[in-house]
N, C-alpha and C. Protein backbone atom coordinates (compact mmCIF):
# COMPACT_ATOMS: atom_id res chain seq x y z
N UNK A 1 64.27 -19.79 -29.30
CA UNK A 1 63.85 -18.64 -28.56
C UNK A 1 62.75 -17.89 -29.30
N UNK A 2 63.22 -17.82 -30.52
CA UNK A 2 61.44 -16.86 -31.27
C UNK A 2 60.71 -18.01 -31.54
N UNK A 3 60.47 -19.24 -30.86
CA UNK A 3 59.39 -20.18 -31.19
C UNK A 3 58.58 -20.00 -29.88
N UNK A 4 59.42 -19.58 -28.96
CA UNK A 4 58.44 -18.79 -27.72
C UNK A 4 57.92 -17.72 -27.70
N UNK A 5 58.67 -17.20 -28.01
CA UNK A 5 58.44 -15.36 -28.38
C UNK A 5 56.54 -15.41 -29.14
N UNK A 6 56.70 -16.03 -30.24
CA UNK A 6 55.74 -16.69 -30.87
C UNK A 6 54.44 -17.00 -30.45
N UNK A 7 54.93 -18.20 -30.07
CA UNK A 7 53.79 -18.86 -28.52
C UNK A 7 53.07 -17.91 -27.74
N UNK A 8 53.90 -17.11 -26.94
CA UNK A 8 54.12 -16.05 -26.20
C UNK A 8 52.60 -15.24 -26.85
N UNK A 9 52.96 -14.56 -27.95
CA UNK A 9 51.97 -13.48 -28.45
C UNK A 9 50.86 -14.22 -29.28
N UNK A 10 51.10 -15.79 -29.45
CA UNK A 10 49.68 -15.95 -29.88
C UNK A 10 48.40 -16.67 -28.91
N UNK A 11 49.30 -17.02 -27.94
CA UNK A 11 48.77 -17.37 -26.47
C UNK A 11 47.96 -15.53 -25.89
N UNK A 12 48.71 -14.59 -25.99
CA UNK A 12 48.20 -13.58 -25.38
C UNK A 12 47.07 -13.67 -26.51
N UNK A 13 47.06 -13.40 -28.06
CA UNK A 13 46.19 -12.93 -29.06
C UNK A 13 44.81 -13.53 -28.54
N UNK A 14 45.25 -14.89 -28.09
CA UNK A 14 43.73 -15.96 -28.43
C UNK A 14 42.78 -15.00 -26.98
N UNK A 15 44.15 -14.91 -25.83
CA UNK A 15 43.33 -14.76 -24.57
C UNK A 15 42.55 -13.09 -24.71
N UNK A 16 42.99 -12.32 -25.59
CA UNK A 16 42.48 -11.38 -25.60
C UNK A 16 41.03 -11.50 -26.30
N UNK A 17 41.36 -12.46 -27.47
CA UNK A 17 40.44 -12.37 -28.84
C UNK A 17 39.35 -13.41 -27.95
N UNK A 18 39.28 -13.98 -27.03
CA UNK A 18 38.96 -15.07 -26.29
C UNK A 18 37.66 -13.43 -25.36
N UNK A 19 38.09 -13.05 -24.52
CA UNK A 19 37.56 -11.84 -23.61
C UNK A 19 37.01 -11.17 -24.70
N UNK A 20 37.13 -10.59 -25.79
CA UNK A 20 37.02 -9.67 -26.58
C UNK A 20 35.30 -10.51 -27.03
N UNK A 21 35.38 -11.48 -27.47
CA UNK A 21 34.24 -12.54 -27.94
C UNK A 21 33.01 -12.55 -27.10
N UNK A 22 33.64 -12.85 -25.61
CA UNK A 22 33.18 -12.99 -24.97
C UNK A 22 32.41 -12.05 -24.07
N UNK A 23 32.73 -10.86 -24.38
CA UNK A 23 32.29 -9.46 -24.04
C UNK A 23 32.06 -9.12 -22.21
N UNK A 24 32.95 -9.86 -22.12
CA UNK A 24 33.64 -9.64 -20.51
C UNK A 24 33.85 -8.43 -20.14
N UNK A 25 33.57 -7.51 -19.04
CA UNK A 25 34.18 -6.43 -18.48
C UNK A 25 35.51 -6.52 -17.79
N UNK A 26 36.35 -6.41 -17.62
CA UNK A 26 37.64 -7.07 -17.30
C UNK A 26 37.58 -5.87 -15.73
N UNK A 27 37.34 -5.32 -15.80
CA UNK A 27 36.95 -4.15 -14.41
C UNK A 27 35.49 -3.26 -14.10
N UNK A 28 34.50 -3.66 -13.95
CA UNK A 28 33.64 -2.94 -13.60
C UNK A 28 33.01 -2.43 -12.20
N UNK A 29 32.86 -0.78 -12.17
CA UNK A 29 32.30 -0.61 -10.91
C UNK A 29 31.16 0.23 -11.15
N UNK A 30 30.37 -0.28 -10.35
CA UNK A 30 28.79 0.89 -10.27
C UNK A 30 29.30 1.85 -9.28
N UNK A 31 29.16 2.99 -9.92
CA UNK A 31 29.48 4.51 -9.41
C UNK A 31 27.37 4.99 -9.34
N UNK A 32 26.86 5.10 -8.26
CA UNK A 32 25.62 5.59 -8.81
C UNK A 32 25.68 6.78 -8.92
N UNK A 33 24.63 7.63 -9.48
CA UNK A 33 24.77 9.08 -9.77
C UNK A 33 24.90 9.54 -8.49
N UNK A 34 23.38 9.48 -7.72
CA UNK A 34 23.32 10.32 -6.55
C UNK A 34 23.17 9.09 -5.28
N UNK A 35 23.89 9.79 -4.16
CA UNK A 35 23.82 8.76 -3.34
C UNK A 35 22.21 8.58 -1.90
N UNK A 36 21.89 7.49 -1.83
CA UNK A 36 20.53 7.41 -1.58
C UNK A 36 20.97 7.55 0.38
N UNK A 37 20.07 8.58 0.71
CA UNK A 37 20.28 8.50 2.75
C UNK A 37 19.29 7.53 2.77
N UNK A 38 19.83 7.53 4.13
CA UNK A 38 18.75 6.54 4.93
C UNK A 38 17.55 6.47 5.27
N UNK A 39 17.20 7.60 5.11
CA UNK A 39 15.83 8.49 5.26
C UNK A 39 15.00 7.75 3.91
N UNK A 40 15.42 7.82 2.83
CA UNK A 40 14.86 7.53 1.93
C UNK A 40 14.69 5.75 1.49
N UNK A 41 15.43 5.22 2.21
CA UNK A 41 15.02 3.39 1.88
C UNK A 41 14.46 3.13 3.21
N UNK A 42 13.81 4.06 4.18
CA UNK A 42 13.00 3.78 4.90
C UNK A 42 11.70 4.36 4.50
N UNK A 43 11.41 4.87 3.29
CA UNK A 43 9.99 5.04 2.77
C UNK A 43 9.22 4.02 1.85
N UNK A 44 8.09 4.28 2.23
CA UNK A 44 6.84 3.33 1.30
C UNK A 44 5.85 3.56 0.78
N UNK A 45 5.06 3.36 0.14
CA UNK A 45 4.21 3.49 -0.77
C UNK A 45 2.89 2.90 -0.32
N UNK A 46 1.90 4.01 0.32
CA UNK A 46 0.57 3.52 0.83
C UNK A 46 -0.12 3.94 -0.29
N UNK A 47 -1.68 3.17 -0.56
CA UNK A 47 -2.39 3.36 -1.50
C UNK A 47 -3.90 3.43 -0.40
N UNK A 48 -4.63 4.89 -0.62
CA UNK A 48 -5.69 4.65 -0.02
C UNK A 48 -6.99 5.12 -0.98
N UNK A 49 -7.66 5.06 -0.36
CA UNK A 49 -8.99 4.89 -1.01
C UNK A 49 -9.90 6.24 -0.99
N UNK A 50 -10.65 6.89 -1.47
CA UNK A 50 -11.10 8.15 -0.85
C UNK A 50 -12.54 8.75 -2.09
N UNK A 51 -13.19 8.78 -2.06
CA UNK A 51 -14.24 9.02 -2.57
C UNK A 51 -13.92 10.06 -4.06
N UNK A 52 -14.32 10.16 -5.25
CA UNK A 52 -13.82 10.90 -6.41
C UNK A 52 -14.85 11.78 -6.11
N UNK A 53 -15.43 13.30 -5.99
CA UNK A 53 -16.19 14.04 -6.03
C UNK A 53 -16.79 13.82 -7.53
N UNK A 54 -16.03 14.02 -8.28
CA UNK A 54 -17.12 14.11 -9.53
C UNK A 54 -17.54 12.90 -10.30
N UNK A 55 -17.35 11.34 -9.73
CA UNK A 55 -18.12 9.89 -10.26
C UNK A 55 -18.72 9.49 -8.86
N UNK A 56 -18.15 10.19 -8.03
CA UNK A 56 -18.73 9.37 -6.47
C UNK A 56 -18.42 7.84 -6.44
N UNK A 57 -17.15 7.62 -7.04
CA UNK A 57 -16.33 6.42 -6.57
C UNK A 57 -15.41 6.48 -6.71
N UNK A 58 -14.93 5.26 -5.86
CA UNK A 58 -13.69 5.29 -4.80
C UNK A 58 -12.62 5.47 -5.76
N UNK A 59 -11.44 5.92 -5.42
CA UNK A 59 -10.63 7.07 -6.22
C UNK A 59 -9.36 6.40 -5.11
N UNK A 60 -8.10 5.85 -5.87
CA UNK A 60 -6.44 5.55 -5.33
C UNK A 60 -6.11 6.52 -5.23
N UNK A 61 -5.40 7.17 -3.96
CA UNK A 61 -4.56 8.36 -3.64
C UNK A 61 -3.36 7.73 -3.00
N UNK A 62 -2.34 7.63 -3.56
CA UNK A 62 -1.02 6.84 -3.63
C UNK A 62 -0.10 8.00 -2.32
N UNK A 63 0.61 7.61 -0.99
CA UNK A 63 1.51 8.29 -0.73
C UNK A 63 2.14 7.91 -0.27
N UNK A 64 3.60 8.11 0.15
CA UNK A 64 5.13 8.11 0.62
C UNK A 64 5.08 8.53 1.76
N UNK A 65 5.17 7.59 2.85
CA UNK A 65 5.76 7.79 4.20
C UNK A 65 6.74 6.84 4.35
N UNK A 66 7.01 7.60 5.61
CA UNK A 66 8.04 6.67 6.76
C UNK A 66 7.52 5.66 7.06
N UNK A 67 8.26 4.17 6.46
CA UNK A 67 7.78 2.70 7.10
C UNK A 67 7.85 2.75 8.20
N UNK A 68 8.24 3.00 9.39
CA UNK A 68 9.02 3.31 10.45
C UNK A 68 7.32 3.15 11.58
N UNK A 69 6.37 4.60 10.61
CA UNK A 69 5.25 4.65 11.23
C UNK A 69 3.98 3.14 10.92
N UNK A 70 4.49 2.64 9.70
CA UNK A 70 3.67 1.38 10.10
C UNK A 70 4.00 0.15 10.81
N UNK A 71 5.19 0.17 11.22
CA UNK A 71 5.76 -0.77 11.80
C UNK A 71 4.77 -1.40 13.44
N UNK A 72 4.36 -0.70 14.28
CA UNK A 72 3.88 -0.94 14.97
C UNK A 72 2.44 -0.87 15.14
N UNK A 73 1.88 0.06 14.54
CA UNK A 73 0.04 -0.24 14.05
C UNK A 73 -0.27 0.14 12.78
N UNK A 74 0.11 -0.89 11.78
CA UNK A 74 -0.08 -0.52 10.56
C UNK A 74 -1.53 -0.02 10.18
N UNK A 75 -2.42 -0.83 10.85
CA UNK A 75 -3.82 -0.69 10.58
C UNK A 75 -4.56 0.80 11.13
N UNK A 76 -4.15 1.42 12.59
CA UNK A 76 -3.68 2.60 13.08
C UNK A 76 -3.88 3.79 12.31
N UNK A 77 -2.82 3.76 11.59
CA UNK A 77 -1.94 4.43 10.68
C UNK A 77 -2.77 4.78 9.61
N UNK A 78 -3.08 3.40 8.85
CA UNK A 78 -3.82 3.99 8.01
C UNK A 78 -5.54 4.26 7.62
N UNK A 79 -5.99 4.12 8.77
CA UNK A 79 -7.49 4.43 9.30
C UNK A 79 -7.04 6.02 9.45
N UNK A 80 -5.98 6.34 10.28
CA UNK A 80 -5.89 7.93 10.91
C UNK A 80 -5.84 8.54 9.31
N UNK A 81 -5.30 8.05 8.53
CA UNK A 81 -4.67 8.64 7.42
C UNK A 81 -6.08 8.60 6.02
N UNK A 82 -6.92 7.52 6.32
CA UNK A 82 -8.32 8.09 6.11
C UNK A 82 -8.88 8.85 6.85
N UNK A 83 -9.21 9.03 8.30
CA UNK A 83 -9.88 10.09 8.44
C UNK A 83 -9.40 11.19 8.60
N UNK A 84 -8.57 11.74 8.26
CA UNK A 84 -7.56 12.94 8.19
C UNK A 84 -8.23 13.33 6.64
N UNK A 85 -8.66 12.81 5.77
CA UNK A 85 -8.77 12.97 4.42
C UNK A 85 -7.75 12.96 3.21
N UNK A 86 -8.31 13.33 1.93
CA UNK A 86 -7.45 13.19 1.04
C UNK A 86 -6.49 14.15 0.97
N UNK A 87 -5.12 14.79 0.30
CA UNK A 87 -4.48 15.13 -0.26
C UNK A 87 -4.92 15.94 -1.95
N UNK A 88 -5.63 15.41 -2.34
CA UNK A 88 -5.98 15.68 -3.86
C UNK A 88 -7.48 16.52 -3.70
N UNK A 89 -7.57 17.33 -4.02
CA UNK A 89 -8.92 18.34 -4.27
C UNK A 89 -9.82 17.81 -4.66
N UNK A 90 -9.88 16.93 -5.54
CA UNK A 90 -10.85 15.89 -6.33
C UNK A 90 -11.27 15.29 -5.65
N UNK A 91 -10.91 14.87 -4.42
CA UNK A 91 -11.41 13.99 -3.89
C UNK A 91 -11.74 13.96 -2.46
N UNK A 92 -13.00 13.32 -1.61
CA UNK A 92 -13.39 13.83 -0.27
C UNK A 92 -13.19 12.42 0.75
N UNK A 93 -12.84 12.34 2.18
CA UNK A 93 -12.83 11.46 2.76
C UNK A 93 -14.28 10.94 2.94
N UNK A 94 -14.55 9.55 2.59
CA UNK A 94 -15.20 8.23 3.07
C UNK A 94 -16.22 8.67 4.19
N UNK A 95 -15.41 8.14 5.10
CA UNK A 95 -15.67 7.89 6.31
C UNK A 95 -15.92 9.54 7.03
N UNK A 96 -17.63 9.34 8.30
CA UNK A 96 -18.56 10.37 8.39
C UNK A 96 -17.29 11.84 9.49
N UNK A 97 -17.63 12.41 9.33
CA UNK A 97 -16.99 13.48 10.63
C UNK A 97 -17.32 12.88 11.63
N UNK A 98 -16.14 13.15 12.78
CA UNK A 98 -16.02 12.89 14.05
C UNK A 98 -15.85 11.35 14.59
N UNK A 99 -15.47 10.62 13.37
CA UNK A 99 -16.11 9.32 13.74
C UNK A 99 -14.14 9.05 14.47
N UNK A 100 -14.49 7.88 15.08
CA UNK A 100 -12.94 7.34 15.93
C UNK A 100 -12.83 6.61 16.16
N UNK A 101 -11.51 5.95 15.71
CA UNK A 101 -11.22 4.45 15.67
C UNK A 101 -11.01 3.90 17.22
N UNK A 102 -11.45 3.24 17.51
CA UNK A 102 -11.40 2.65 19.25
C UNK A 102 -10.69 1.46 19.12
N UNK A 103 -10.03 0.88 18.01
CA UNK A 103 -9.25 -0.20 18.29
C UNK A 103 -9.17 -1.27 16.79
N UNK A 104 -8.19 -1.32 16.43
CA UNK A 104 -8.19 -2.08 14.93
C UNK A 104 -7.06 -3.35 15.58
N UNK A 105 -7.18 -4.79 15.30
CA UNK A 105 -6.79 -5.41 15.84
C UNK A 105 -6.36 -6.59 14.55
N UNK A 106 -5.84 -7.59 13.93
CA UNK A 106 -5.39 -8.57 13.18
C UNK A 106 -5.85 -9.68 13.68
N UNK A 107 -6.76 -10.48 12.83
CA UNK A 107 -7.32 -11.61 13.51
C UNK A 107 -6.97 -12.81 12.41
N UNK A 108 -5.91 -13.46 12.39
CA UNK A 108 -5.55 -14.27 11.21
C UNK A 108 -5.85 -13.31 10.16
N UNK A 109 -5.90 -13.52 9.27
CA UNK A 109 -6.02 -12.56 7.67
C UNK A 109 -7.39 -11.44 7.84
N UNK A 110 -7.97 -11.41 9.04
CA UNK A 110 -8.81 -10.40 8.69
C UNK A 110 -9.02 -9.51 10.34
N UNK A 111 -8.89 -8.17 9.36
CA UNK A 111 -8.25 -6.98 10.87
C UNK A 111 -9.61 -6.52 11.16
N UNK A 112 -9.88 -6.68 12.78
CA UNK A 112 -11.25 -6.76 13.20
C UNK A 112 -11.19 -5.00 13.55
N UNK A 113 -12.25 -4.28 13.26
CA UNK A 113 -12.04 -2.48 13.48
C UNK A 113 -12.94 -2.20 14.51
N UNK A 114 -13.07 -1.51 15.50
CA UNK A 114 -14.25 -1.11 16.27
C UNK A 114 -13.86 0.51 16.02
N UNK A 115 -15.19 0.69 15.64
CA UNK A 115 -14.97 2.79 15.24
C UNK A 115 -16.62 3.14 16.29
N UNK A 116 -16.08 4.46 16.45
CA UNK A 116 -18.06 5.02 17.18
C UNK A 116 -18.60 5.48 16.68
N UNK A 117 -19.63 5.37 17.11
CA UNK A 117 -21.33 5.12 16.66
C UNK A 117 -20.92 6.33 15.43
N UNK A 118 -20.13 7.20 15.34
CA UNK A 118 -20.96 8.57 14.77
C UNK A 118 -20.48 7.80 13.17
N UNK A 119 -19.68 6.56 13.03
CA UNK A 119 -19.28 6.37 11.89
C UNK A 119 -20.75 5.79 11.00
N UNK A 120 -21.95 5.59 11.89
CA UNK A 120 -22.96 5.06 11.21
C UNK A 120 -23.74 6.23 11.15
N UNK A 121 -23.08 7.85 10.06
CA UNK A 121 -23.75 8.90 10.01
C UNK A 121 -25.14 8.96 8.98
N UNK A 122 -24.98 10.37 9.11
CA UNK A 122 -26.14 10.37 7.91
C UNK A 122 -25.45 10.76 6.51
N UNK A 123 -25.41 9.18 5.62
CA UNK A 123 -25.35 9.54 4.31
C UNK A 123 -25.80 10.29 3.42
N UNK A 124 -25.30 10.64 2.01
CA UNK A 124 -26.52 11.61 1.25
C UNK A 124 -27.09 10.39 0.11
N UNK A 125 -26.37 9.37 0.29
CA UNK A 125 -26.88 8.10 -0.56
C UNK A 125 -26.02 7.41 -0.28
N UNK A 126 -26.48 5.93 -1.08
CA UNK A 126 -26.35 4.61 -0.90
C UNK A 126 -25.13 4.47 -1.57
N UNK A 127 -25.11 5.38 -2.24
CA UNK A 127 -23.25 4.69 -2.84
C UNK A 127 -22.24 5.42 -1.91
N UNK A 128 -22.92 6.91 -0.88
CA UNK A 128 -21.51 7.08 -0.32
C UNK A 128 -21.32 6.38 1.03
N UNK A 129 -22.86 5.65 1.30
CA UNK A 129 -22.68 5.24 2.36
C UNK A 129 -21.65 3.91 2.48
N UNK A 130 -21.80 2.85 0.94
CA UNK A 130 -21.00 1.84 0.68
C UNK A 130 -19.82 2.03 0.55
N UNK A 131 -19.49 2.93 0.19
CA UNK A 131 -18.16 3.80 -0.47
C UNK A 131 -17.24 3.96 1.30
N UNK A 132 -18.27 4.35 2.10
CA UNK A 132 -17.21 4.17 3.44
C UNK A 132 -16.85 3.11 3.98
N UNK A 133 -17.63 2.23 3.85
CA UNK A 133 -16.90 0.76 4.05
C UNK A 133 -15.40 0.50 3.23
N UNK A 134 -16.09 0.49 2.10
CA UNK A 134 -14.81 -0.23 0.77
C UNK A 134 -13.89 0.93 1.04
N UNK A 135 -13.88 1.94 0.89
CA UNK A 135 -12.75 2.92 1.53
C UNK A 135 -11.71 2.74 2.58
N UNK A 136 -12.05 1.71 3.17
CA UNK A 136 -11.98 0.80 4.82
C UNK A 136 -11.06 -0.16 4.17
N UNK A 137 -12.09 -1.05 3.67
CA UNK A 137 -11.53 -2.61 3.20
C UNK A 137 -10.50 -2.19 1.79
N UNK A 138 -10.62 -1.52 0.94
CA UNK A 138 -9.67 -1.70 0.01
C UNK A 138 -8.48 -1.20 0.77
N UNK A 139 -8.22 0.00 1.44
CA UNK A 139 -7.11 -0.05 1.79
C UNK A 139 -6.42 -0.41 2.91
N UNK A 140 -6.92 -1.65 3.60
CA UNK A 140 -6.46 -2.24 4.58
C UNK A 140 -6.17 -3.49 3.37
N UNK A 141 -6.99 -3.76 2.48
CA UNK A 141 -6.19 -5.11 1.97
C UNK A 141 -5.37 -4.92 0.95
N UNK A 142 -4.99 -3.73 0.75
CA UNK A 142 -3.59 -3.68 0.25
C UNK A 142 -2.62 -4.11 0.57
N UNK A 143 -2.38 -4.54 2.08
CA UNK A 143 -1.34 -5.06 3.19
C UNK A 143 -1.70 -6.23 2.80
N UNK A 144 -0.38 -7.37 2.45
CA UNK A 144 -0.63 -8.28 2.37
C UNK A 144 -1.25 -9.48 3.01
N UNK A 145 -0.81 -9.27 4.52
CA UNK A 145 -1.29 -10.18 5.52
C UNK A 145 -2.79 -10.01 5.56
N UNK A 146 -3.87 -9.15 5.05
CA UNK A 146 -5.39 -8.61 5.27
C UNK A 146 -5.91 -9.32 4.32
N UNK A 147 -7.25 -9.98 4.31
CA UNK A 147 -7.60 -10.53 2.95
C UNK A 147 -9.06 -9.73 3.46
N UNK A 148 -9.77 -9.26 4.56
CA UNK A 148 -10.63 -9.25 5.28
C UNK A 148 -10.75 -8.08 5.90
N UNK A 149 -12.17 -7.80 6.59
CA UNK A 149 -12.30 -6.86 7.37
C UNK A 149 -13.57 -7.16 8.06
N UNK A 150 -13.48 -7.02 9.51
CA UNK A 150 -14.98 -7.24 10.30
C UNK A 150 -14.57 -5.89 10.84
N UNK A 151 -16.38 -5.38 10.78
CA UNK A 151 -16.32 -3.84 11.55
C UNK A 151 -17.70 -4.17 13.07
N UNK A 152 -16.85 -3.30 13.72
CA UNK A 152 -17.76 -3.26 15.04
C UNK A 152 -18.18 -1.68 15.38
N UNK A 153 -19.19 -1.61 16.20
CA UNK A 153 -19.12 -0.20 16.44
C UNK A 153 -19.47 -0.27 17.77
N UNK A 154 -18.52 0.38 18.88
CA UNK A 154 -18.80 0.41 20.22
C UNK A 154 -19.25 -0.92 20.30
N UNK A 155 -18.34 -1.55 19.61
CA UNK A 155 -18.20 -3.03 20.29
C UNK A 155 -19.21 -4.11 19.89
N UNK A 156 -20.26 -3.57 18.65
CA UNK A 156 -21.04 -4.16 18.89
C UNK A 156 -21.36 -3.94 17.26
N UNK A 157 -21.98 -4.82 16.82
CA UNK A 157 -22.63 -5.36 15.39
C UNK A 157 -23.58 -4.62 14.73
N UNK A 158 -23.27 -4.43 13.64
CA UNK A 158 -24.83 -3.46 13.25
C UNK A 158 -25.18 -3.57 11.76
N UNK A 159 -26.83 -3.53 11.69
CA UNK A 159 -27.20 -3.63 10.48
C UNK A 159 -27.80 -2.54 9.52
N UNK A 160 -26.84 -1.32 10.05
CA UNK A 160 -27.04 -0.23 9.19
C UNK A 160 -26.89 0.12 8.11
N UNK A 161 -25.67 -0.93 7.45
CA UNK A 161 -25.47 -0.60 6.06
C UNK A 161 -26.40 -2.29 4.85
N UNK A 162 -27.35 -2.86 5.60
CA UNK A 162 -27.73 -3.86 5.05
C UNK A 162 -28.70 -2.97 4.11
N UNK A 163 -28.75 -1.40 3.89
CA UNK A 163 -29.83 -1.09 2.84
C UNK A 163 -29.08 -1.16 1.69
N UNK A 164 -27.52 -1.04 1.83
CA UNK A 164 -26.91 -0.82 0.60
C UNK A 164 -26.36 -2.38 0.21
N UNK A 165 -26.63 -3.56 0.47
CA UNK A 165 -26.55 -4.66 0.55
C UNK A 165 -25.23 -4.90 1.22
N UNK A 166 -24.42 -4.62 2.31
CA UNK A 166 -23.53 -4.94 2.85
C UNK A 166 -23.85 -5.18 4.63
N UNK A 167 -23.31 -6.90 4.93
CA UNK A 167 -23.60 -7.76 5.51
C UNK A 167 -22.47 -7.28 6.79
N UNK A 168 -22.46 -6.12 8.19
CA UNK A 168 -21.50 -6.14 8.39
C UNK A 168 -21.32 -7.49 9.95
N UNK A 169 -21.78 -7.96 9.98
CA UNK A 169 -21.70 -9.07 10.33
C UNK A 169 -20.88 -10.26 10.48
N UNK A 170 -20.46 -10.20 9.11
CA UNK A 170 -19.38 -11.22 8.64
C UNK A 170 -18.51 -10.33 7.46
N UNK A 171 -16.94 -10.67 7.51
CA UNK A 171 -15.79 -10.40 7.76
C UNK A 171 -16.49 -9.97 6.25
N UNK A 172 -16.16 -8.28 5.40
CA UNK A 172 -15.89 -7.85 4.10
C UNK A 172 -14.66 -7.86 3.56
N UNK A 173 -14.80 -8.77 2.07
CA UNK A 173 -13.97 -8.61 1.17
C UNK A 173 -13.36 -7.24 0.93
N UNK A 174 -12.42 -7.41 -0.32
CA UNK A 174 -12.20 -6.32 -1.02
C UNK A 174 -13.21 -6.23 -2.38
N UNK A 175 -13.31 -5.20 -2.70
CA UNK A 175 -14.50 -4.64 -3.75
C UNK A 175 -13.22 -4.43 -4.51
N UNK A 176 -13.27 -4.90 -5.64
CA UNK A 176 -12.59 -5.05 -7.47
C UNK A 176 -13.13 -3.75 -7.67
């Protein structure tokens, strides 16, 4: 009987000294601090583009909305959310006054834009006039599905920005 007894407690010793080695949690629960609503794992992280007043280039203005609103015209969304302007003092919207998006559409990897005429304003130079394009294209190709951008205006093609060497003709990259 104490040759079990024995057994007994060195069978438990090993299984403890066994877990103990092994650095097992024998019960663990994640308690998080604060608990997250629903409201909040339906937000996202847009990155747009917007002119720096004091280098006069393009300047990331990072913000938190409701995914909810890109779900159905992502491209929409965030054209309105350039021409609405920036958030940050430092920095001025791109794209000319009054100008209006008439239709942004997804064409395989590159989202075709038609905006009016007033978007081909009067610049005060050649970098802010480039600066409204890439303002365009960088933050539409933040979205993964975008590699591209063809712009139209009232439907129709134009070679207004060929002084600042941009071809709008055929579909614009993103500018590094």
């Amino acid at each position: 009987m104490q040759k079990w007894i024995i057994l007994v407690v060195v069978c438990v010793i090993l299984i403890l000294g066994t877990i103990i080695m092994m650095n097992v949690d024998i019960e663990t629960e994640y308690v998080p601090e604060t608990e997250i609503e629903d409201i909040e794992l339906r937000k996202t992280i847009v990155t747009l583009y917007f002119n720096n007043t004091q280098t006069s280039e393009l300047a990331k203005e990072t913000r938190l909305i409701d995914s909810k609103e890109l779900l159905k015209s992502p491209y929409e969304v965030l054209i309105k959310m350039l021409l609405q302007g920036p958030e940050n003092s430092s920095y001025t919207k791109a794209i000319p006054e009054n100008t209006n998006l008439i239709s942004a559409e997804l064409k395989n990897d590159c989202v075709e834009l038609n905006f009016s005429k007033e978007f081909i304003g009067n610049f005060e130079n050649i970098t802010l006039k480039a600066n409204a394009i890439y303002s365009i294209v960088n933050t539409l190709t933040e979205l993964t599905e975008v590699n591209s951008v063809k712009f139209l205006f009232e439907g129709e093609e134009t070679e207004a920005f060929s002084d600042c060497n941009i071809d709008l003709k055929n579909p614009i990259e993103r500018k590094l």
